[in-house]
Protein backbone atom coordinates (compact mmCIF):
# COMPACT_ATOMS: atom_id res chain seq x y z
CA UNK A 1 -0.82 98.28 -65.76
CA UNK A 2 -2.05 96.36 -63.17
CA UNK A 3 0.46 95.41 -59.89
CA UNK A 4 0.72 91.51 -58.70
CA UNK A 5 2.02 90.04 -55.94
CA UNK A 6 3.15 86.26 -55.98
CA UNK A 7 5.39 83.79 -53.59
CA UNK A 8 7.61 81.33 -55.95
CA UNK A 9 6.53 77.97 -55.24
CA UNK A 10 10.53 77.06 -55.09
CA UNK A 11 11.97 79.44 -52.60
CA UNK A 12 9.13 81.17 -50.84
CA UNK A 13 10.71 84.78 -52.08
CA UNK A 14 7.80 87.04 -52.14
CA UNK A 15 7.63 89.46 -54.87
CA UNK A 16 5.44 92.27 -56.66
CA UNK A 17 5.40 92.89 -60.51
CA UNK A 18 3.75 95.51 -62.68
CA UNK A 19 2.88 93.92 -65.98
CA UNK A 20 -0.43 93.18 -67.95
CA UNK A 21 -2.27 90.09 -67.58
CA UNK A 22 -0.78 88.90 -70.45
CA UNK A 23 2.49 88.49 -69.59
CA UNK A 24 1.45 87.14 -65.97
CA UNK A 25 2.76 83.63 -67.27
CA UNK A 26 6.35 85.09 -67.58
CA UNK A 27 6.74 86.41 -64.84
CA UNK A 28 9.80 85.16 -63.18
CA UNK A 29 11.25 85.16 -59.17
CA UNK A 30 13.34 87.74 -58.91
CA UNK A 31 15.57 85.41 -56.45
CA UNK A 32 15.70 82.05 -58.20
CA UNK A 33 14.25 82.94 -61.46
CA UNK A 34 11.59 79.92 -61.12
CA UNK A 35 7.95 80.51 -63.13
CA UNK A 36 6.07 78.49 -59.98
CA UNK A 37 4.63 80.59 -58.48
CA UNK A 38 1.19 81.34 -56.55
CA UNK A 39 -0.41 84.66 -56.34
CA UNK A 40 -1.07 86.45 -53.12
CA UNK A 41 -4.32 88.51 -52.39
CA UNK A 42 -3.91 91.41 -49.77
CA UNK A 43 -7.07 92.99 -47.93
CA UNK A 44 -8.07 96.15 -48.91
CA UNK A 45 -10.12 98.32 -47.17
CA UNK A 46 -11.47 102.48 -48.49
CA UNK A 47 -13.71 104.27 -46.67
CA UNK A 48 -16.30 106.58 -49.14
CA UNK A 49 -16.62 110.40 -47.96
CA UNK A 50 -19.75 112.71 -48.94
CA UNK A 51 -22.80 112.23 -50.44
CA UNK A 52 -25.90 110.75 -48.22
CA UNK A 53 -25.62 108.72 -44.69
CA UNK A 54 -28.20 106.72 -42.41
CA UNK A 55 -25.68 107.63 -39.64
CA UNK A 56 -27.64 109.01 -36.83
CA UNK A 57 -24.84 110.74 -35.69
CA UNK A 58 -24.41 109.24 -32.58
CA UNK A 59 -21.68 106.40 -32.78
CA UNK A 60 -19.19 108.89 -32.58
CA UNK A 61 -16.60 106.66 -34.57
CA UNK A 62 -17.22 107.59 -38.10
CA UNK A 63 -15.83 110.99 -40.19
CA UNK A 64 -19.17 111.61 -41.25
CA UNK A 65 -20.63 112.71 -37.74
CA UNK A 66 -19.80 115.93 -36.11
């Protein structure tokens, strides 16, 4: 199941849920039990190891030189 995170529109509680996207709609504050809510997109960021690199090997900086 997928993970969401929202802030409730009424009293700014942020939260995170596991649930399908089904039953996003339901979803309820866990503080004020309000359905207003807003969802809240993070940054992620991955980094891929192995297979082929235009890295000249040079920069130092990346786990792929050495």
């Amino acid at each position: 199941m997928p993970t969401y995170t929202f802030r409730c529109k009424e009293c700014g509680e942020e939260y995170t849920v596991f649930t399908s996207y089904s039953k996003v709609e339901e979803v309820r504050c866990p503080r004020c039990s309000s359905k207003e809510k807003e969802r809240v997109y993070r940054k992620v960021s991955f980094s891929v190891q192995g297979g082929s690199s235009s890295c000249g090997g040079n920069c130092s900086g990346c786990s792929g030189c050495g």
